[in-house]
PDB file of N, CA and C in Angstrom:
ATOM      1  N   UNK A   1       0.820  -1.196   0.000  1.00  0.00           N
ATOM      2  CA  UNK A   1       0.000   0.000   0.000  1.00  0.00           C
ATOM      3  C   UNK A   1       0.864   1.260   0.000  1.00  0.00           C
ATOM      4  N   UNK A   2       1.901   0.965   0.803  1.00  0.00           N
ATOM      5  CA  UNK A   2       2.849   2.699   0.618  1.00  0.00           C
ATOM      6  C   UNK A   2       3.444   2.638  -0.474  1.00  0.00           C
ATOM      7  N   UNK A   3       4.075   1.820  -1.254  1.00  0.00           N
ATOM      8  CA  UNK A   3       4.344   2.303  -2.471  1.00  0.00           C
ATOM      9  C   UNK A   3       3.663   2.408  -3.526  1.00  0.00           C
ATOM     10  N   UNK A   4       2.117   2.018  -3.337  1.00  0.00           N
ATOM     11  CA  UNK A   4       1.312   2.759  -3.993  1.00  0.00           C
ATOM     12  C   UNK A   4       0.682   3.942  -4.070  1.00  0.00           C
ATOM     13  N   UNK A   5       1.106   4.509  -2.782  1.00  0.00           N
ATOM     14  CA  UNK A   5       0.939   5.879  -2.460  1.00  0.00           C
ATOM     15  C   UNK A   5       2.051   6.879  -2.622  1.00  0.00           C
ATOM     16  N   UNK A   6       2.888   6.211  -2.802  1.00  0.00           N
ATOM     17  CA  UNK A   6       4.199   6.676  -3.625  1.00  0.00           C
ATOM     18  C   UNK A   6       4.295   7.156  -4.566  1.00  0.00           C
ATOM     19  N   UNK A   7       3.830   6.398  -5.621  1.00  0.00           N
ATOM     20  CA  UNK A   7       3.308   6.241  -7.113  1.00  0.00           C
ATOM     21  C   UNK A   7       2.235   7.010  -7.759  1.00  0.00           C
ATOM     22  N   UNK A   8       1.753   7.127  -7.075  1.00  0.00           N
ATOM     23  CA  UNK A   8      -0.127   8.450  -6.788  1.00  0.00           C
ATOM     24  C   UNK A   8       0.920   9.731  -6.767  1.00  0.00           C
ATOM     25  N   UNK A   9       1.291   9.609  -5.541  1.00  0.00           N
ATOM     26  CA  UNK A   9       1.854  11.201  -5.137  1.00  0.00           C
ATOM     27  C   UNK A   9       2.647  11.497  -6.432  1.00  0.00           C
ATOM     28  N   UNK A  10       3.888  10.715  -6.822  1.00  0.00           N
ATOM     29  CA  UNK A  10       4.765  11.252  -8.011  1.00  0.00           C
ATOM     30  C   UNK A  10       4.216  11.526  -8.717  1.00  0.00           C
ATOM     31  N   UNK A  11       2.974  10.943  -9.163  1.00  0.00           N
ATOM     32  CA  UNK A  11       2.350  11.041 -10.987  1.00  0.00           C
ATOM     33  C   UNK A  11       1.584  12.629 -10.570  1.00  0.00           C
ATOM     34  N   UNK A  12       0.647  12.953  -9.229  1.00  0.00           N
ATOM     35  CA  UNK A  12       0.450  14.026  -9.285  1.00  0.00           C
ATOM     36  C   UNK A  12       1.171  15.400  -9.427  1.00  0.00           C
ATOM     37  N   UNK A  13       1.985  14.926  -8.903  1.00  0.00           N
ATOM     38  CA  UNK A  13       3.054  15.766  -8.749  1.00  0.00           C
ATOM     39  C   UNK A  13       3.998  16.399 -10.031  1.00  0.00           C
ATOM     40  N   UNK A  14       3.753  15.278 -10.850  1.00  0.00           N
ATOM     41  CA  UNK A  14       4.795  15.540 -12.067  1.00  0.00           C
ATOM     42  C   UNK A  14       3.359  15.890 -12.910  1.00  0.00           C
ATOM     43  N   UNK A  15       2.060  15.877 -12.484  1.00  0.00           N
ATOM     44  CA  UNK A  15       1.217  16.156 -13.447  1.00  0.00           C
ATOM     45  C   UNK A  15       0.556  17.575 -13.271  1.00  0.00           C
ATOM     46  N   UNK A  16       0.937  17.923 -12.354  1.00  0.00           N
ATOM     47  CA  UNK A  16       0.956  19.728 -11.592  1.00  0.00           C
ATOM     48  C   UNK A  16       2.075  20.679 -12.063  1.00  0.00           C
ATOM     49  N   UNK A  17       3.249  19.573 -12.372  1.00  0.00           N
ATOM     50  CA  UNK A  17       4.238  20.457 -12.931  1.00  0.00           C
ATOM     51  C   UNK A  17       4.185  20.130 -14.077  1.00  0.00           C
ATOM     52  N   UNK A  18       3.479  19.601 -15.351  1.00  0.00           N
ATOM     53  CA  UNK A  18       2.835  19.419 -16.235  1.00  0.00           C
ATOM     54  C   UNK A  18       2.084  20.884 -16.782  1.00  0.00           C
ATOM     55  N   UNK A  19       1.068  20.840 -15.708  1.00  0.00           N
ATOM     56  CA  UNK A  19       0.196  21.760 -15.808  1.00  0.00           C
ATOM     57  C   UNK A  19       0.808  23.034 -16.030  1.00  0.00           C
ATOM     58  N   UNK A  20       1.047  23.621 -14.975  1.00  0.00           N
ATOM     59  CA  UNK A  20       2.200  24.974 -14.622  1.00  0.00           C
ATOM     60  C   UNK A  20       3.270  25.153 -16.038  1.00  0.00           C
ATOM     61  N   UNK A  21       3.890  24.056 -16.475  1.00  0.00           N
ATOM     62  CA  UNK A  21       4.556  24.127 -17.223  1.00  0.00           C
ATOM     63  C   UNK A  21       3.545  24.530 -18.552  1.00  0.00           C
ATOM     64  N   UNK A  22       2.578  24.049 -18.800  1.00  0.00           N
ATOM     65  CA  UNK A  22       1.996  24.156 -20.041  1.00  0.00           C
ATOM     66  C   UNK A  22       1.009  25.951 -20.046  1.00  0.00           C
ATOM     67  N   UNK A  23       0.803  26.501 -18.685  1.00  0.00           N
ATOM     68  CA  UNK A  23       0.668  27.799 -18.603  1.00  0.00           C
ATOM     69  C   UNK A  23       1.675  28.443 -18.785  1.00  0.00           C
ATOM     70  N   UNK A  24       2.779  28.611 -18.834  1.00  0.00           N
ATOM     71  CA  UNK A  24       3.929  28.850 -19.078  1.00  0.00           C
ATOM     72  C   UNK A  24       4.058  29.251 -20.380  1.00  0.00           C
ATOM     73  N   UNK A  25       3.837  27.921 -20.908  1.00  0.00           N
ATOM     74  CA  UNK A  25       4.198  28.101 -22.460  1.00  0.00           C
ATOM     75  C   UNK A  25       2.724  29.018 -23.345  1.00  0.00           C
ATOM     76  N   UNK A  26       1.649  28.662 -22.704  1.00  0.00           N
ATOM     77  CA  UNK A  26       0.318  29.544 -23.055  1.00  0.00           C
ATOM     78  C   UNK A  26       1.008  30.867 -23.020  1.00  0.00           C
ATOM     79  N   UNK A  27       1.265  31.304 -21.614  1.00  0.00           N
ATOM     80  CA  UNK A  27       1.766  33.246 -21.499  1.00  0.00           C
ATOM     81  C   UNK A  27       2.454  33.110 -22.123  1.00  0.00           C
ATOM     82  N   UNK A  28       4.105  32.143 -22.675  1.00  0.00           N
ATOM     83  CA  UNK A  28       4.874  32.882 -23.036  1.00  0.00           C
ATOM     84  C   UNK A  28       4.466  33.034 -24.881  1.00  0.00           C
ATOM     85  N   UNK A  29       3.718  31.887 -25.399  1.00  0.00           N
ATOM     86  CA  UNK A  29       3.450  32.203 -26.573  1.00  0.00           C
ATOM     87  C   UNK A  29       2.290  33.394 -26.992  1.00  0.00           C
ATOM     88  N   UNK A  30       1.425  33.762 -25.775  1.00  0.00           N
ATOM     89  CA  UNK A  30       0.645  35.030 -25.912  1.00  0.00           C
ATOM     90  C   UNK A  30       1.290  36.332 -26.248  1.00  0.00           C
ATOM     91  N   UNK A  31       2.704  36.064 -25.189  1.00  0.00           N
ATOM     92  CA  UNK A  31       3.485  37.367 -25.092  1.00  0.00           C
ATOM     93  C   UNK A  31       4.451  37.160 -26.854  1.00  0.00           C
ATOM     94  N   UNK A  32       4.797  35.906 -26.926  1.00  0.00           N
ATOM     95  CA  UNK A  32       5.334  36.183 -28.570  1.00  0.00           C
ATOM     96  C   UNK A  32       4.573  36.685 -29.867  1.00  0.00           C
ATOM     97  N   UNK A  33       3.364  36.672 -29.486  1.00  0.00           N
ATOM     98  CA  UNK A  33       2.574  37.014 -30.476  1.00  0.00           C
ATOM     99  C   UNK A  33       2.411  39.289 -30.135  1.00  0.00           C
ATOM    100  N   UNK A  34       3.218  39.042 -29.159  1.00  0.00           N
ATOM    101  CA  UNK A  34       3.167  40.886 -28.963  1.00  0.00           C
ATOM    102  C   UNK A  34       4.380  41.078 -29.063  1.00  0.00           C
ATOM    103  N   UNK A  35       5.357  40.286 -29.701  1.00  0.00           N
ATOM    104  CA  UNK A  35       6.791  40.352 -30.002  1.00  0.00           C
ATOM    105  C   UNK A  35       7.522  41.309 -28.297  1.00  0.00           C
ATOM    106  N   UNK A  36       6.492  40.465 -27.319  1.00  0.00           N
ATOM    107  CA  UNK A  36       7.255  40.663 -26.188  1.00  0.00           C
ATOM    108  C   UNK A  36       7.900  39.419 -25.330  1.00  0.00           C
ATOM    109  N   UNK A  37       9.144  39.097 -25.396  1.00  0.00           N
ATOM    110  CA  UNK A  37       9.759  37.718 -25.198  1.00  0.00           C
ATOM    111  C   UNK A  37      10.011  37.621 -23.301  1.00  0.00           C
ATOM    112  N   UNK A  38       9.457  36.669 -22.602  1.00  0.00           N
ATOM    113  CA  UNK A  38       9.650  36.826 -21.402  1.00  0.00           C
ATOM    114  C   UNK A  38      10.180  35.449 -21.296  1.00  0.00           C
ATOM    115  N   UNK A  39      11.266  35.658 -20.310  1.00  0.00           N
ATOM    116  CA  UNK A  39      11.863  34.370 -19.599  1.00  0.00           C
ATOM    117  C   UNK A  39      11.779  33.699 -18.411  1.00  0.00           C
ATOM    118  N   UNK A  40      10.572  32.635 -18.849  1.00  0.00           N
ATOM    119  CA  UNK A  40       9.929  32.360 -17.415  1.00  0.00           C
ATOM    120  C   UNK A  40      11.066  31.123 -16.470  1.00  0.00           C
ATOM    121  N   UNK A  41      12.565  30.702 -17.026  1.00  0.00           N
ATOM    122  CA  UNK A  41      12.721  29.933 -16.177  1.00  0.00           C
ATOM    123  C   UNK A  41      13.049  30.340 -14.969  1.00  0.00           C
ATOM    124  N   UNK A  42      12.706  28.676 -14.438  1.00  0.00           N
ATOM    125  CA  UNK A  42      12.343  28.771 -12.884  1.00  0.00           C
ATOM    126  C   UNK A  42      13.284  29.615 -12.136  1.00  0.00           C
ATOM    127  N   UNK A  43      14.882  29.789 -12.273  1.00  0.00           N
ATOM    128  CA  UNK A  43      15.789  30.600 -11.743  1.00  0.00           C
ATOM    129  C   UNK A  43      15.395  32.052 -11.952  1.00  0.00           C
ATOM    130  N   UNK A  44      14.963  32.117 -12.967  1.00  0.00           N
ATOM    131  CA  UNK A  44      14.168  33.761 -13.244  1.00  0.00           C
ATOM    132  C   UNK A  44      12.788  34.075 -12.228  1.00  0.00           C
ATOM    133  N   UNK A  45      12.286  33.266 -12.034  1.00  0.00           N
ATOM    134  CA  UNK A  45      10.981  33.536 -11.429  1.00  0.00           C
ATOM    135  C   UNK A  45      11.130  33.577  -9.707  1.00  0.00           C
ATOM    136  N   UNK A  46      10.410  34.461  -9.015  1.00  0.00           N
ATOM    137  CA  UNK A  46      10.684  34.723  -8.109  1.00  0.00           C
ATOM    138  C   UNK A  46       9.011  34.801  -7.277  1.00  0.00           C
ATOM    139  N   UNK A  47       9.076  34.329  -6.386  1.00  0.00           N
ATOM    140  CA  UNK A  47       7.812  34.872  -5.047  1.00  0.00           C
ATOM    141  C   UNK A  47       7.110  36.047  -4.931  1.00  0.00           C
ATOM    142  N   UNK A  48       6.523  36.241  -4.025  1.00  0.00           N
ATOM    143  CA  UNK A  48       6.142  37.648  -3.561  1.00  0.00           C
ATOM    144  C   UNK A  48       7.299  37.885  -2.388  1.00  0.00           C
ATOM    145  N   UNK A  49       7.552  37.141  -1.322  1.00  0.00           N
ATOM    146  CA  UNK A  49       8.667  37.471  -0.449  1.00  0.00           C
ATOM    147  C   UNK A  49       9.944  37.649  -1.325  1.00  0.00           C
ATOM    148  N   UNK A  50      10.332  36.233  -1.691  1.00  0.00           N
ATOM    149  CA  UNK A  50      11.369  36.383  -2.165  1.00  0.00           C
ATOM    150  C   UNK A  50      11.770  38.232  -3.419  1.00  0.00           C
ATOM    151  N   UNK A  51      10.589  38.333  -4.112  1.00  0.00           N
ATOM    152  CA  UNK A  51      10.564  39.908  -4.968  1.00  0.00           C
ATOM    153  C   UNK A  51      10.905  40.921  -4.048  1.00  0.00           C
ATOM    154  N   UNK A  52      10.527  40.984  -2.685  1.00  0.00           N
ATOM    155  CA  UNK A  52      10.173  42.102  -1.732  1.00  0.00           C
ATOM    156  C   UNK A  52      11.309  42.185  -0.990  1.00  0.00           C
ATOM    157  N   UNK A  53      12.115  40.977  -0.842  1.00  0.00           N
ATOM    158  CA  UNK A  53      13.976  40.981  -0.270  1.00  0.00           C
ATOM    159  C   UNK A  53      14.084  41.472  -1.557  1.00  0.00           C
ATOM    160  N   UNK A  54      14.097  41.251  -2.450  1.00  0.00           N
ATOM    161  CA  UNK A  54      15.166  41.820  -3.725  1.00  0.00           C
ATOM    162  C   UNK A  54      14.894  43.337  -3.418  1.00  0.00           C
ATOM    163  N   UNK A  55      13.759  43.603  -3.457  1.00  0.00           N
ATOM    164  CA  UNK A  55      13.402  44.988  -3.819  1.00  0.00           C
ATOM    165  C   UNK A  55      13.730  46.453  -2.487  1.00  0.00           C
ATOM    166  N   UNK A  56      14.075  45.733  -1.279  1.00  0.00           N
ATOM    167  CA  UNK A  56      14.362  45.844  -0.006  1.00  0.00           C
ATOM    168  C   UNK A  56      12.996  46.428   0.776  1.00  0.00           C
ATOM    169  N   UNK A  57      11.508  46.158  -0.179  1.00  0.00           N
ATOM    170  CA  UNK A  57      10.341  46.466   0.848  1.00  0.00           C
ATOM    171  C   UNK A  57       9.326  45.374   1.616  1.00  0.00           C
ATOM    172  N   UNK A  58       9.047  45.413   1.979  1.00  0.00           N
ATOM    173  CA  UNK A  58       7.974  44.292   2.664  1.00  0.00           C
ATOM    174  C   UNK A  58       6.468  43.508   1.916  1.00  0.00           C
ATOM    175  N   UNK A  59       7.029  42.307   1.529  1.00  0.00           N
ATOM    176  CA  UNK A  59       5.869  41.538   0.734  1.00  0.00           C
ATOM    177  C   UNK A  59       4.539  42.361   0.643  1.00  0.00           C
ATOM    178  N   UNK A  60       3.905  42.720   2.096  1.00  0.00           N
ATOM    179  CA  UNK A  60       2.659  43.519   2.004  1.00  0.00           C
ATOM    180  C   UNK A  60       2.682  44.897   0.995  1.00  0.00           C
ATOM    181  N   UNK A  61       3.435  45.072   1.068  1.00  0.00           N
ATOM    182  CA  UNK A  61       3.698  46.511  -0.065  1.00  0.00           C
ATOM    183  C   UNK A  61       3.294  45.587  -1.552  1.00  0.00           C
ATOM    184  N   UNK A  62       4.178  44.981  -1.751  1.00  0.00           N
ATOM    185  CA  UNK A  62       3.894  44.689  -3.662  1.00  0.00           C
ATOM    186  C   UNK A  62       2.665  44.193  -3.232  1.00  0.00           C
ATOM    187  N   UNK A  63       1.846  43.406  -2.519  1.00  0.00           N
ATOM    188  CA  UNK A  63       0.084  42.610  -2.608  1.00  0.00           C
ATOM    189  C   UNK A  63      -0.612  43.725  -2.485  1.00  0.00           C
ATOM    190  N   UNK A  64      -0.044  45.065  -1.549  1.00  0.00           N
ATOM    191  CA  UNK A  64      -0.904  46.248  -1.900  1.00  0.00           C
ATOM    192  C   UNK A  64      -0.456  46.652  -3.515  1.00  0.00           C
ATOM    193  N   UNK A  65       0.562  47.125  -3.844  1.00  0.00           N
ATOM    194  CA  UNK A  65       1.065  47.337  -5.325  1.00  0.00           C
ATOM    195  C   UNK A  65      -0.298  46.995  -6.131  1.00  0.00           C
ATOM    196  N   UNK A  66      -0.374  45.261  -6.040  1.00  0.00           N
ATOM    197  CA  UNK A  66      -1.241  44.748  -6.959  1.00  0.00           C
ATOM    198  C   UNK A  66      -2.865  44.747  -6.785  1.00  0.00           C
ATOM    199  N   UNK A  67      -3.142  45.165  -5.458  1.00  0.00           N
ATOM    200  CA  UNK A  67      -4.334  45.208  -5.323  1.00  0.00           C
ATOM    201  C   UNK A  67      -4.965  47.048  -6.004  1.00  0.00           C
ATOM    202  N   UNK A  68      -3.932  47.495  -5.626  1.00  0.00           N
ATOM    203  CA  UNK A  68      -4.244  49.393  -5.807  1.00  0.00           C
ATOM    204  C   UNK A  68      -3.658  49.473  -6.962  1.00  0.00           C
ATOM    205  N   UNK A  69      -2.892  48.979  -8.377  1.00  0.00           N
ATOM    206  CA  UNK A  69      -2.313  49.129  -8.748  1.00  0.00           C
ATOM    207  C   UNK A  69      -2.463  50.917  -9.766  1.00  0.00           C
ATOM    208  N   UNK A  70      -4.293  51.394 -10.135  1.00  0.00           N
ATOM    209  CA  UNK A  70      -4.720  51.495 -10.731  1.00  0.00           C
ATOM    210  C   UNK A  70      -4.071  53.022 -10.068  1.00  0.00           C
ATOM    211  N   UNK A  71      -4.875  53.030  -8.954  1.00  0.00           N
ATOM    212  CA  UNK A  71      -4.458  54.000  -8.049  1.00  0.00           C
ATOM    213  C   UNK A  71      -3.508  54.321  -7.480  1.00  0.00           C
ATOM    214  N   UNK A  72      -2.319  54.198  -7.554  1.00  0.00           N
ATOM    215  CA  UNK A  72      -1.156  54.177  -6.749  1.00  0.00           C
ATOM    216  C   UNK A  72      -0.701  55.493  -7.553  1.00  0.00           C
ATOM    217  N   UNK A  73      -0.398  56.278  -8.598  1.00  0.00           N
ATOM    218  CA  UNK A  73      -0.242  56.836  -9.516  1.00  0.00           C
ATOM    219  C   UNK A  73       1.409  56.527  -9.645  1.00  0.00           C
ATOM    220  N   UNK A  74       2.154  55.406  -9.604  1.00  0.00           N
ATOM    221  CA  UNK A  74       3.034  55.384 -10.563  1.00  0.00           C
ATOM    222  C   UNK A  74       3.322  53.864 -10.622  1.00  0.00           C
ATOM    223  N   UNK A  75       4.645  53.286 -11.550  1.00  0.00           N
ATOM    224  CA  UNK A  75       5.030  52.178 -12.171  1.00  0.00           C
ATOM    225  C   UNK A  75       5.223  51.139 -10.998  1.00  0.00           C
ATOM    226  N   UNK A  76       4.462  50.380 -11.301  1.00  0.00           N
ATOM    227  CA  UNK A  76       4.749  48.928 -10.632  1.00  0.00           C
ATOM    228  C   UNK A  76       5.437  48.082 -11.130  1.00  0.00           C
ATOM    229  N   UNK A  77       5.979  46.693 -10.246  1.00  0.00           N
ATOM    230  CA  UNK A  77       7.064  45.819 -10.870  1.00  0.00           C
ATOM    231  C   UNK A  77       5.821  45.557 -12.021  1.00  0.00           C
ATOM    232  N   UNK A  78       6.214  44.525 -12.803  1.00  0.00           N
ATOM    233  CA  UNK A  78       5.471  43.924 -13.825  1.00  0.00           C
ATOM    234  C   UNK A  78       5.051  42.341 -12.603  1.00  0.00           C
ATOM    235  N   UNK A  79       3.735  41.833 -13.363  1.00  0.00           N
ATOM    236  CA  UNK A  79       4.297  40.283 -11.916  1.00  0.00           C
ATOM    237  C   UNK A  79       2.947  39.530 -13.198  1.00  0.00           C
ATOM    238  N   UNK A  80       2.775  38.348 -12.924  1.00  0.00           N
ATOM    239  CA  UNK A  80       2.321  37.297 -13.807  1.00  0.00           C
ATOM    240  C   UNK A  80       1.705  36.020 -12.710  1.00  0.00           C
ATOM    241  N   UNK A  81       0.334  36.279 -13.219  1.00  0.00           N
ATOM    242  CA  UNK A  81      -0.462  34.772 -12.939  1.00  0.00           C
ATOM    243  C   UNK A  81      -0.043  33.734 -12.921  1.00  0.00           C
ATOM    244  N   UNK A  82       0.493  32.954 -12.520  1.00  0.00           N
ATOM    245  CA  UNK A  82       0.625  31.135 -12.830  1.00  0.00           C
ATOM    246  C   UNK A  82      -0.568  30.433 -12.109  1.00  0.00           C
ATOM    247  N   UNK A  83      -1.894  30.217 -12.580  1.00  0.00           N
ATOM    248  CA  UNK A  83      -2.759  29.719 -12.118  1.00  0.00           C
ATOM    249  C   UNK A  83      -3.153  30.729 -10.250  1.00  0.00           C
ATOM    250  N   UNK A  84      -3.163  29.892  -9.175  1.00  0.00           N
ATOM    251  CA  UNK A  84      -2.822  30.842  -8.212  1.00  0.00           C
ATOM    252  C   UNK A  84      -1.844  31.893  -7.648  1.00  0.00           C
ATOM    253  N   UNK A  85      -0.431  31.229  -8.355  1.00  0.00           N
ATOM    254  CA  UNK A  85       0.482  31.925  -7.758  1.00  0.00           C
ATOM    255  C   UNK A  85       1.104  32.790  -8.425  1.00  0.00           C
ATOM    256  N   UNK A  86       1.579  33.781  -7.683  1.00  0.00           N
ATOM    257  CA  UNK A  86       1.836  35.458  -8.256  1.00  0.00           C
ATOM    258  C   UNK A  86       3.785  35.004  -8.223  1.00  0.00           C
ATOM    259  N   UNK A  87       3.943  35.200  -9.347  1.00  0.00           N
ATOM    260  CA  UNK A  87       5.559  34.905 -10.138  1.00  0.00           C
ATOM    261  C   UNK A  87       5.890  36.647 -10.404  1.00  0.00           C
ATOM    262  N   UNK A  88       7.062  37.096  -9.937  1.00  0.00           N
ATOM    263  CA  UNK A  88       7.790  38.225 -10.699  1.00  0.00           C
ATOM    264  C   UNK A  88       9.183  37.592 -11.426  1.00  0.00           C
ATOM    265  N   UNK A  89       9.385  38.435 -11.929  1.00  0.00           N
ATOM    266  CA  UNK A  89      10.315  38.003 -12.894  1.00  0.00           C
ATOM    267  C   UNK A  89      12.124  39.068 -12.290  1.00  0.00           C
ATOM    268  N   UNK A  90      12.793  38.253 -12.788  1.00  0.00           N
ATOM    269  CA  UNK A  90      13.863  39.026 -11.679  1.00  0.00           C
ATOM    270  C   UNK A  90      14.336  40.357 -12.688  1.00  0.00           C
ATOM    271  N   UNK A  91      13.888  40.056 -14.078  1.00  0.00           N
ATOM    272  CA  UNK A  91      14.761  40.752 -14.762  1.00  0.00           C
ATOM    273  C   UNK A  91      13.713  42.214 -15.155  1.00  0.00           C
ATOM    274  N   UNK A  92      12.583  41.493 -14.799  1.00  0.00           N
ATOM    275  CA  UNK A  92      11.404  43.020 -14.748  1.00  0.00           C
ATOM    276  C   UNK A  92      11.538  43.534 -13.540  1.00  0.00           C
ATOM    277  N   UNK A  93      12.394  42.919 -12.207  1.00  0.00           N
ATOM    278  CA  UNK A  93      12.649  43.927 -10.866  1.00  0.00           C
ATOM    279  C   UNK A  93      14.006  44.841 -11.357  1.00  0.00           C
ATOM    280  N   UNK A  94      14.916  44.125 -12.124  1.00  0.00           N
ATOM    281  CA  UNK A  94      16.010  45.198 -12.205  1.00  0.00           C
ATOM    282  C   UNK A  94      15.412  46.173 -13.272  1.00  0.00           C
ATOM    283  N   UNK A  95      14.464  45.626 -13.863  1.00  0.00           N
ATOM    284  CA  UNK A  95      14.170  47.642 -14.826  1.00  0.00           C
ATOM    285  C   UNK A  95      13.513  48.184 -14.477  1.00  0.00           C
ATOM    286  N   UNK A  96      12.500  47.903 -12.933  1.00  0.00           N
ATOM    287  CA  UNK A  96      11.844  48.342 -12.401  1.00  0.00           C
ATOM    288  C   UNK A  96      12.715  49.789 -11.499  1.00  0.00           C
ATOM    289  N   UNK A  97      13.921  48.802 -11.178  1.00  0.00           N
ATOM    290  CA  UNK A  97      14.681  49.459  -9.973  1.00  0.00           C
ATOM    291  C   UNK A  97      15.667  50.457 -10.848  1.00  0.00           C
ATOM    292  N   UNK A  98      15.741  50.446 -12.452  1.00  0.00           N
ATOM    293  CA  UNK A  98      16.546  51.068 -12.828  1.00  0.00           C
ATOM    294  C   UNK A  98      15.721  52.385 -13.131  1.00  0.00           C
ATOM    295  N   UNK A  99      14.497  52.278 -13.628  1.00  0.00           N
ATOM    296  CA  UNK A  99      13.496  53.033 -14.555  1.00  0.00           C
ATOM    297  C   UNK A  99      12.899  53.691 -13.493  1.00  0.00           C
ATOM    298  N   UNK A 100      11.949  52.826 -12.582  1.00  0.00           N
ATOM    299  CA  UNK A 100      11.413  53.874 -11.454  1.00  0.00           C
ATOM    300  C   UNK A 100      11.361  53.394 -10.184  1.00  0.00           C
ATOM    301  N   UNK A 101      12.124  52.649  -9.449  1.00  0.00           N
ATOM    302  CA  UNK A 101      12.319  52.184  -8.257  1.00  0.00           C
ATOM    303  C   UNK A 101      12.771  53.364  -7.423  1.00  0.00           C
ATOM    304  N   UNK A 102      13.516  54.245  -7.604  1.00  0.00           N
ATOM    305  CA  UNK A 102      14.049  54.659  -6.310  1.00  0.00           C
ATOM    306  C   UNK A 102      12.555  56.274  -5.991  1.00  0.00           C
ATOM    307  N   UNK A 103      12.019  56.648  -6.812  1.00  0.00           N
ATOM    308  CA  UNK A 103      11.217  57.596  -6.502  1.00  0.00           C
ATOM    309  C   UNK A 103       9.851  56.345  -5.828  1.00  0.00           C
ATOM    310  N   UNK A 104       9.905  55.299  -6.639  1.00  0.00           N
ATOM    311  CA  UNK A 104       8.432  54.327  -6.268  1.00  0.00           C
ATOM    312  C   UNK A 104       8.705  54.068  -4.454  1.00  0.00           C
ATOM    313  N   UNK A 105      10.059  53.392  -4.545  1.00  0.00           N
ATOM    314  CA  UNK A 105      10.411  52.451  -3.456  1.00  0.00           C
ATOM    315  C   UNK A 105      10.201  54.004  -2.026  1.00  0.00           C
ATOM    316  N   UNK A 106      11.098  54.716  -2.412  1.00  0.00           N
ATOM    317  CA  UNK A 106      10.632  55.850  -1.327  1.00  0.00           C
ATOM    318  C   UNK A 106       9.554  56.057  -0.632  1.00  0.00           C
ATOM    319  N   UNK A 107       8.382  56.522  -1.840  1.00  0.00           N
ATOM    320  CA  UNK A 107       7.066  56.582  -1.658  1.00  0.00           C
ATOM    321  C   UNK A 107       6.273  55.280  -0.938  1.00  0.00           C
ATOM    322  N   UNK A 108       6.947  54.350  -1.194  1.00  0.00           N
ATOM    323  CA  UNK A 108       6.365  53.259  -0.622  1.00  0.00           C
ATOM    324  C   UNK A 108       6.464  53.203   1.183  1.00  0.00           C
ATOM    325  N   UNK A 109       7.905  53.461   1.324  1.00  0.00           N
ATOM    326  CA  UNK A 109       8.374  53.710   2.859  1.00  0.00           C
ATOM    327  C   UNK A 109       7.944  54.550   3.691  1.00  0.00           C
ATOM    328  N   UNK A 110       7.398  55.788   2.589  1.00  0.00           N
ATOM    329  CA  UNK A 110       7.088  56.827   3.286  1.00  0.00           C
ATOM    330  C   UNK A 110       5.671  56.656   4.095  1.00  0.00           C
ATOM    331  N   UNK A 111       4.855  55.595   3.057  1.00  0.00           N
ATOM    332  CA  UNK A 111       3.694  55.272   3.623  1.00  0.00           C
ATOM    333  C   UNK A 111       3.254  54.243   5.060  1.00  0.00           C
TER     334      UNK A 111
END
């Protein structure tokens, strides 16, 4: 019986990262069709914590970011759906931080 529960768990498991993987390739071929090329591997892709150490502000800041985004009146990171989970991309935090991070990130602290 446990290594049939072994066998269950792996196949789900590799069939979730199946899944994920095949959203992946959905966004990234949506985004080729806007001749905008994004690089979703996994070393590229990053958390909401893990984005918010890079960025040196506190996770709750970017989930506000994305909830107010409309309203905030300036540039947010860029960040991407994967089914539930919210993925940033490391290389849309460094043009974030080059382009408008240090007036954003301020404003953020200040609040």
């Amino acid at each position: 019986m446990h290594l049939h529960s072994t066998v269950k768990t792996k196949q789900r498991v590799k069939a979730n990262q199946q899944r994920l993987q095949a959203k992946i390739n959905a966004q990234m071929a949506e985004r080729a069709t806007t001749g905008v090329v994004v690089n979703f591997a996994l070393e590229n892709r990053l958390s909401t914590r893990t984005a918010a150490s890079y960025l040196g502000i506190r996770s709750e800041t970017l989930a506000r970011w994305r909830a107010e985004e409309r309203l905030l009146g300036f540039e947010q990171p860029n960040f991407y759906r994967i089914g539930k989970k919210i993925v940033y991309l490391k290389n849309d935090l460094d043009e974030f931080l080059l382009t408008r991070g240090e007036a954003s990130l301020s404003n953020a602290r200040i609040r």
